[in-house]
PDB file of N, CA and C in Angstrom:
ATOM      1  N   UNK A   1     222.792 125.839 231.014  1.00  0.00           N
ATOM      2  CA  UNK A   1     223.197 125.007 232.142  1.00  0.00           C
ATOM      3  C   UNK A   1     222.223 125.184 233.304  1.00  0.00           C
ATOM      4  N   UNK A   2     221.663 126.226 233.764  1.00  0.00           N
ATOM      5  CA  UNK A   2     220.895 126.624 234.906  1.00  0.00           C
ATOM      6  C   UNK A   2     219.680 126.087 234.485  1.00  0.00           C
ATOM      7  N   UNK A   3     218.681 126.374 233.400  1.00  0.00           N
ATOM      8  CA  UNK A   3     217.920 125.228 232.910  1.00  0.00           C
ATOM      9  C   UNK A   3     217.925 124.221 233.348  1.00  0.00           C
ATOM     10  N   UNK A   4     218.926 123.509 232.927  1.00  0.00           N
ATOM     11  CA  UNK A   4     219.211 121.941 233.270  1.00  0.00           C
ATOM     12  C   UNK A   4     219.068 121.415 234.525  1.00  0.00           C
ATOM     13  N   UNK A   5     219.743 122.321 235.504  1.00  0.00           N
ATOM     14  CA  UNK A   5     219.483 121.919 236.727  1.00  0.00           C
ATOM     15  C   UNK A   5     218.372 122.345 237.252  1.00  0.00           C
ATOM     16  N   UNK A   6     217.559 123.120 236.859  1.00  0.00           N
ATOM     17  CA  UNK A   6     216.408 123.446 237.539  1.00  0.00           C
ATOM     18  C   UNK A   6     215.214 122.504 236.918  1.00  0.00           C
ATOM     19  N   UNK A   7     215.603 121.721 236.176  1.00  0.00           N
ATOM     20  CA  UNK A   7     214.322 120.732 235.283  1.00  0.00           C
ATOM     21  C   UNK A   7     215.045 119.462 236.144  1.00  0.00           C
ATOM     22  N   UNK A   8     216.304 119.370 236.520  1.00  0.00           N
ATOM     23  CA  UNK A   8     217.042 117.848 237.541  1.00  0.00           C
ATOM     24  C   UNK A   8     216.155 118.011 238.201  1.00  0.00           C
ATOM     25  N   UNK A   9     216.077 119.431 239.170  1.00  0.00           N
ATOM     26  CA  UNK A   9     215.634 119.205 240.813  1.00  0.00           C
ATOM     27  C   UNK A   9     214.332 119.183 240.766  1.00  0.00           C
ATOM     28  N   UNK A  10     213.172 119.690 239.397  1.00  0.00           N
ATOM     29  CA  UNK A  10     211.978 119.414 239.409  1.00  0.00           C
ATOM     30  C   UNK A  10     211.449 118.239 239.589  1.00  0.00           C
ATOM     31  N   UNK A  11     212.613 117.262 238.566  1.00  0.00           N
ATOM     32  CA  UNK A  11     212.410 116.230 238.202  1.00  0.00           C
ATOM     33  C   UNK A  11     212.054 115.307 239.529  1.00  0.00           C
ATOM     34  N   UNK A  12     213.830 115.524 240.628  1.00  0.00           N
ATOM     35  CA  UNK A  12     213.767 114.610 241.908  1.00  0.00           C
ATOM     36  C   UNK A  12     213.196 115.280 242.463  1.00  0.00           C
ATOM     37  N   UNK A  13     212.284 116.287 242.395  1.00  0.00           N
ATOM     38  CA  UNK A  13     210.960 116.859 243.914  1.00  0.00           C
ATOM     39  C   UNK A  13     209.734 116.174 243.409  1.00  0.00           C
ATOM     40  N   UNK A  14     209.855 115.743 242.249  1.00  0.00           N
ATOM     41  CA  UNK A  14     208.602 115.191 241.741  1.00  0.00           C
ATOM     42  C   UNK A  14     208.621 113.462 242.005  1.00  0.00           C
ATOM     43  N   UNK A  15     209.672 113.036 241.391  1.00  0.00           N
ATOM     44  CA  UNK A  15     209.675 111.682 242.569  1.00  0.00           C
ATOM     45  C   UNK A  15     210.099 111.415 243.318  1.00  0.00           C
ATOM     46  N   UNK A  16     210.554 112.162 244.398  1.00  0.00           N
ATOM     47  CA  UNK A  16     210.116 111.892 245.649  1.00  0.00           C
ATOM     48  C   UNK A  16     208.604 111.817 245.999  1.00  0.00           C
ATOM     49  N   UNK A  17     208.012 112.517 245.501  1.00  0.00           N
ATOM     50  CA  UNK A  17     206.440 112.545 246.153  1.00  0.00           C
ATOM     51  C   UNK A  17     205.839 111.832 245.191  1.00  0.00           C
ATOM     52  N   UNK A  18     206.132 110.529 244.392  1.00  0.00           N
ATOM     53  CA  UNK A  18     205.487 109.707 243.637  1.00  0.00           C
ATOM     54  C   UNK A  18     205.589 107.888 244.527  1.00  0.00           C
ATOM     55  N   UNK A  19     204.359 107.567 244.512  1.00  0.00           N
ATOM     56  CA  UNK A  19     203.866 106.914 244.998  1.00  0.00           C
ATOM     57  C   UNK A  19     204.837 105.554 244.547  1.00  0.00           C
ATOM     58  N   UNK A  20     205.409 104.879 245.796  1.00  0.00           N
ATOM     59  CA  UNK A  20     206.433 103.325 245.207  1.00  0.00           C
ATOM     60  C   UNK A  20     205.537 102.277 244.984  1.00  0.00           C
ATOM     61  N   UNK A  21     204.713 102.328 243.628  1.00  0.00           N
ATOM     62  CA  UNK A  21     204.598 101.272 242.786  1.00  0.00           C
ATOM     63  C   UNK A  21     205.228  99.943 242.848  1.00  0.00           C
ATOM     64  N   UNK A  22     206.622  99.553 242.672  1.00  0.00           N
ATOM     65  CA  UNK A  22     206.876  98.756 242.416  1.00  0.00           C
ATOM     66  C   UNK A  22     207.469  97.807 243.920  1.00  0.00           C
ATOM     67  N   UNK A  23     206.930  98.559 244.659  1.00  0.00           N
ATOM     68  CA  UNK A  23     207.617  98.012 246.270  1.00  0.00           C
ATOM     69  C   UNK A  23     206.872  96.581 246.213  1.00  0.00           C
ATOM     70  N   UNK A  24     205.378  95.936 245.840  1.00  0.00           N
ATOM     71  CA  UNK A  24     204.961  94.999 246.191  1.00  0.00           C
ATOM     72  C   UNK A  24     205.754  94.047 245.543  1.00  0.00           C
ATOM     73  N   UNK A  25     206.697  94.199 244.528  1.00  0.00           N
ATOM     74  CA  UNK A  25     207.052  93.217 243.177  1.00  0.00           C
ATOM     75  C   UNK A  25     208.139  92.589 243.878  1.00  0.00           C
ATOM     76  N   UNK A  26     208.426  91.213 243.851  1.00  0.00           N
ATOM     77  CA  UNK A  26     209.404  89.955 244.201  1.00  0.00           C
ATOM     78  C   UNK A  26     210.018  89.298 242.925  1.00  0.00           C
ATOM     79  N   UNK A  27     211.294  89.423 242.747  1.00  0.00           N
ATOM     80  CA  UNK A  27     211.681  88.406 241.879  1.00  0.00           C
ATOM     81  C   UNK A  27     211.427  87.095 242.304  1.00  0.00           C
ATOM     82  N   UNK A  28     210.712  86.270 241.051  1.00  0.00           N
ATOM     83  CA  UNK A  28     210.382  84.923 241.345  1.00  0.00           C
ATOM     84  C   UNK A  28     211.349  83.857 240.331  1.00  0.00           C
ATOM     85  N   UNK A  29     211.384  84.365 239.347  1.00  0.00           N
ATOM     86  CA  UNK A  29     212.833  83.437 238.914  1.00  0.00           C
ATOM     87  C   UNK A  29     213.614  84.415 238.057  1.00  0.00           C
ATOM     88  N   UNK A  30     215.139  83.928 238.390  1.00  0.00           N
ATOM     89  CA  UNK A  30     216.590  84.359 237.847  1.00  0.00           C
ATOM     90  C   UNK A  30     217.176  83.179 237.097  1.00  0.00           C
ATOM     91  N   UNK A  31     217.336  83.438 235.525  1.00  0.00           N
ATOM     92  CA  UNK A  31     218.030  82.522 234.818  1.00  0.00           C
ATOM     93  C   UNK A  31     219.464  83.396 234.524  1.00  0.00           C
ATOM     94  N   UNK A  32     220.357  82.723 234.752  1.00  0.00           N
ATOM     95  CA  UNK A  32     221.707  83.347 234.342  1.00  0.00           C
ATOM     96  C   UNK A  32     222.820  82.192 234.132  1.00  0.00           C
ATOM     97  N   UNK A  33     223.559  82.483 233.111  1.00  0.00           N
ATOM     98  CA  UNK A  33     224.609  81.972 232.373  1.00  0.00           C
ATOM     99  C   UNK A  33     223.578  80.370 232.529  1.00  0.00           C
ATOM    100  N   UNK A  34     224.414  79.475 232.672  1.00  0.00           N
ATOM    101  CA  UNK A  34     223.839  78.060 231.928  1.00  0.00           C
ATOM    102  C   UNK A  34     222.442  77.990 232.624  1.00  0.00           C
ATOM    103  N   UNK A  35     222.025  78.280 234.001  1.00  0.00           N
ATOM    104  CA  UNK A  35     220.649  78.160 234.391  1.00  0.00           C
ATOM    105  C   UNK A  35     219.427  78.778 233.079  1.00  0.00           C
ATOM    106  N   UNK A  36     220.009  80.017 232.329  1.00  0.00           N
ATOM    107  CA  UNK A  36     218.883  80.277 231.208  1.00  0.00           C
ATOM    108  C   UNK A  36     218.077  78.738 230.308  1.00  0.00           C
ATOM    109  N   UNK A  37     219.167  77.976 229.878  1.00  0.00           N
ATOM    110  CA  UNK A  37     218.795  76.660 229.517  1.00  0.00           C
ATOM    111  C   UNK A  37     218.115  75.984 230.397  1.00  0.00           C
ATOM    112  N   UNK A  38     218.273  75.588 230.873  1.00  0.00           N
ATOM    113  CA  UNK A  38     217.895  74.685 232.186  1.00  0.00           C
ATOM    114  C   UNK A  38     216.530  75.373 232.753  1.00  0.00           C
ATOM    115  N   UNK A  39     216.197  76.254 233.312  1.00  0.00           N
ATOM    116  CA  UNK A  39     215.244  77.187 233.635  1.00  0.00           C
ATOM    117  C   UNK A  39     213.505  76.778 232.907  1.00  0.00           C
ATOM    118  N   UNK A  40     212.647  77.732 232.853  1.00  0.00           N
ATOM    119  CA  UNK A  40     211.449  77.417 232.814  1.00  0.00           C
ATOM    120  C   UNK A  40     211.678  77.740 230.817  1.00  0.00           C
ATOM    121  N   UNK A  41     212.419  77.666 230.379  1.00  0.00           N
ATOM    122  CA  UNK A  41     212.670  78.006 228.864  1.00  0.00           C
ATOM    123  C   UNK A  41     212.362  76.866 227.896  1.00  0.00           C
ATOM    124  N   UNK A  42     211.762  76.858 227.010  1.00  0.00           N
ATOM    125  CA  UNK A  42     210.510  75.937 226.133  1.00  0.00           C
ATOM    126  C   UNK A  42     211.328  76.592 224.752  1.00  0.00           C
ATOM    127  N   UNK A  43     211.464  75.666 224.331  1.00  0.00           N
ATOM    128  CA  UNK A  43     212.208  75.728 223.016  1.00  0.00           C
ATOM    129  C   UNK A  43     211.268  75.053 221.946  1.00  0.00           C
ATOM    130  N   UNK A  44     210.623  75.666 221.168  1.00  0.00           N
ATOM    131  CA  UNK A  44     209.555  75.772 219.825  1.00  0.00           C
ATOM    132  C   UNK A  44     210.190  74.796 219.256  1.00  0.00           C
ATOM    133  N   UNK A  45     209.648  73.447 218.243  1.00  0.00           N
ATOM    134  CA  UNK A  45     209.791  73.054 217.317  1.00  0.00           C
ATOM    135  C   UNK A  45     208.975  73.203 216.189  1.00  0.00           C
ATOM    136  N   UNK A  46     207.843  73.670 215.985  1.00  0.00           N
ATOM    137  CA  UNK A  46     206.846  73.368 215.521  1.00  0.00           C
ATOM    138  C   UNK A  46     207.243  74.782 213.921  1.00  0.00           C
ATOM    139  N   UNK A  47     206.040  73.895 212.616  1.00  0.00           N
ATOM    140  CA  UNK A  47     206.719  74.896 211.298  1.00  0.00           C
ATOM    141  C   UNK A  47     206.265  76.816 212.223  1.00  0.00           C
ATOM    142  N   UNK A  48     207.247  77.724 210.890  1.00  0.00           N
ATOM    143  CA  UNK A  48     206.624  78.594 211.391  1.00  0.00           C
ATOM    144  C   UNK A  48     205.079  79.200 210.921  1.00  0.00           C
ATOM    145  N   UNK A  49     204.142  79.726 211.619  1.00  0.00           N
ATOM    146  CA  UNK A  49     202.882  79.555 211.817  1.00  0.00           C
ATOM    147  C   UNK A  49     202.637  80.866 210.646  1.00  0.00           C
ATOM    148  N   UNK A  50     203.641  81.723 210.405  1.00  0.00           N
ATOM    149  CA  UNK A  50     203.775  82.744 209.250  1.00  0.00           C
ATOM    150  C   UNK A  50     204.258  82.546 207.561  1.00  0.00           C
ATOM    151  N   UNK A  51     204.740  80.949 207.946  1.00  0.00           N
ATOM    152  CA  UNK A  51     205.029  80.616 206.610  1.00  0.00           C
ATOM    153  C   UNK A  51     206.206  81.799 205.999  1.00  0.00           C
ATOM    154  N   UNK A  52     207.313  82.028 207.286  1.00  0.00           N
ATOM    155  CA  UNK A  52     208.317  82.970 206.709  1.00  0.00           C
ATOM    156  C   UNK A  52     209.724  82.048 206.725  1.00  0.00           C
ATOM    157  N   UNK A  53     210.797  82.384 206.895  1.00  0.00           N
ATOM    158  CA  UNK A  53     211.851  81.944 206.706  1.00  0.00           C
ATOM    159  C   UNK A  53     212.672  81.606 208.337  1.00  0.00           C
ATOM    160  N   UNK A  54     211.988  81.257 209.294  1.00  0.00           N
ATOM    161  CA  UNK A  54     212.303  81.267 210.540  1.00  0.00           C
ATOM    162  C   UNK A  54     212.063  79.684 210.238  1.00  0.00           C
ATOM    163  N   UNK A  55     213.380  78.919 210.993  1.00  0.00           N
ATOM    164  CA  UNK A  55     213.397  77.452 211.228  1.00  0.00           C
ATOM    165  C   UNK A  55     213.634  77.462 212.913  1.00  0.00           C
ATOM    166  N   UNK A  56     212.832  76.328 213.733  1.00  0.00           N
ATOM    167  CA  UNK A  56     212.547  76.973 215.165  1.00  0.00           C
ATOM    168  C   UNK A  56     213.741  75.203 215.063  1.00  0.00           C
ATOM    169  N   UNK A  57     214.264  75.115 216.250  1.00  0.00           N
ATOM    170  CA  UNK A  57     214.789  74.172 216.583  1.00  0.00           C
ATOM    171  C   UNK A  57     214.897  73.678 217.942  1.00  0.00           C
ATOM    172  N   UNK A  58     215.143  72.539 218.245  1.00  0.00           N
ATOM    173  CA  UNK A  58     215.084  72.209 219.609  1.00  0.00           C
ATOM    174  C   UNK A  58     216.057  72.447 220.343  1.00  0.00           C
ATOM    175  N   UNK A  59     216.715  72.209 222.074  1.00  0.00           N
ATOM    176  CA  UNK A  59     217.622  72.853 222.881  1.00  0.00           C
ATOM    177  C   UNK A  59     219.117  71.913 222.227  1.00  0.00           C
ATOM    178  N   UNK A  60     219.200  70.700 221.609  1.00  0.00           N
ATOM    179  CA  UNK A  60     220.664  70.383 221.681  1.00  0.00           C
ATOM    180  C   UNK A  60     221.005  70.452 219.889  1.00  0.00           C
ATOM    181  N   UNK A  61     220.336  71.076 219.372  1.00  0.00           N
ATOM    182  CA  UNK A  61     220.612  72.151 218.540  1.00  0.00           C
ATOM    183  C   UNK A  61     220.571  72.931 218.510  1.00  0.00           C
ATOM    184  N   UNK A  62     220.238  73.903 218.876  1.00  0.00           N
ATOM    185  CA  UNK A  62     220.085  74.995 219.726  1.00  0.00           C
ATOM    186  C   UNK A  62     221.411  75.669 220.111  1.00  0.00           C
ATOM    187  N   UNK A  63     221.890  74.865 221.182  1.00  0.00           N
ATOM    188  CA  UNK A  63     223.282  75.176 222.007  1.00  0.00           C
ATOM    189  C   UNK A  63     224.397  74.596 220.694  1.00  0.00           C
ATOM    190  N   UNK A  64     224.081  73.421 220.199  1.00  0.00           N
ATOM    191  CA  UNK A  64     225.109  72.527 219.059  1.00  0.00           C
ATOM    192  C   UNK A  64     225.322  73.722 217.953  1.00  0.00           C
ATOM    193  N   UNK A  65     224.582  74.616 217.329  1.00  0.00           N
ATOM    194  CA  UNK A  65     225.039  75.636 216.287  1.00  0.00           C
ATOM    195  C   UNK A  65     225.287  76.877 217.320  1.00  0.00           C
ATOM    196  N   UNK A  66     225.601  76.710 218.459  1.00  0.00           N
ATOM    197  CA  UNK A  66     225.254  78.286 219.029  1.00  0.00           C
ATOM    198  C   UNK A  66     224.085  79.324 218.693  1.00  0.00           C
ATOM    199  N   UNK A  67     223.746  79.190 218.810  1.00  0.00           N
ATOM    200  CA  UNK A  67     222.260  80.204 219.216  1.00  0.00           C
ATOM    201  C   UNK A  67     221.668  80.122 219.959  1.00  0.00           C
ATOM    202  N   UNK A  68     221.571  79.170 221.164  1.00  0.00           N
ATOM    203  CA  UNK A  68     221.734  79.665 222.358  1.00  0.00           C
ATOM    204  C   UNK A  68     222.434  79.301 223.244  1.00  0.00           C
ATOM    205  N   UNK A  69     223.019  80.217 224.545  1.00  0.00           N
ATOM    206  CA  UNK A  69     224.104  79.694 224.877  1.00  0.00           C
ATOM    207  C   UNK A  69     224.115  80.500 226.518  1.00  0.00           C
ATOM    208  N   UNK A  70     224.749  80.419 227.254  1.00  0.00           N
ATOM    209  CA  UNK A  70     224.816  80.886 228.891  1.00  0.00           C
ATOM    210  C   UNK A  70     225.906  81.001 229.313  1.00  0.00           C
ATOM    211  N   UNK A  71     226.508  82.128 229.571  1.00  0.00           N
ATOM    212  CA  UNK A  71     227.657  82.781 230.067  1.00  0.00           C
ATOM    213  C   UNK A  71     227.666  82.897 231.481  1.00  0.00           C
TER     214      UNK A  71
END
């Protein structure tokens, strides 16, 4: 148990003094529940390019068999 906490507090003395990376970053788009459809999302028709067993389909089949869908 004393282990443990002495590898926690290494852990948070160590980032604290780590440099915030990710401070410049802005979310630029949020798709959620029906906006995922609607959104910048490109739905493949084309054969598959592997010649495997993947059939790509378009958005109102897509949503029409469920596979994809927005909560």
């Amino acid at each position: 148990m004393r282990s443990t906490v002495n590898y926690a507090l290494l852990l948070s003395a160590a980032l604290s003094r780590a440099p915030r990376v990710y401070a410049g970053y802005t979310l630029k788009d949020q798709w959620i529940g029906e906006q995922f459809l609607q959104g910048g999302w490109i739905f493949e028709t084309e054969d598959d390019p592997t010649h495997g067993t993947v059939d790509y389909v378009d958005r109102d089949t897509a949503v029409a068999d469920n596979l994809a869908y927005g909560v």
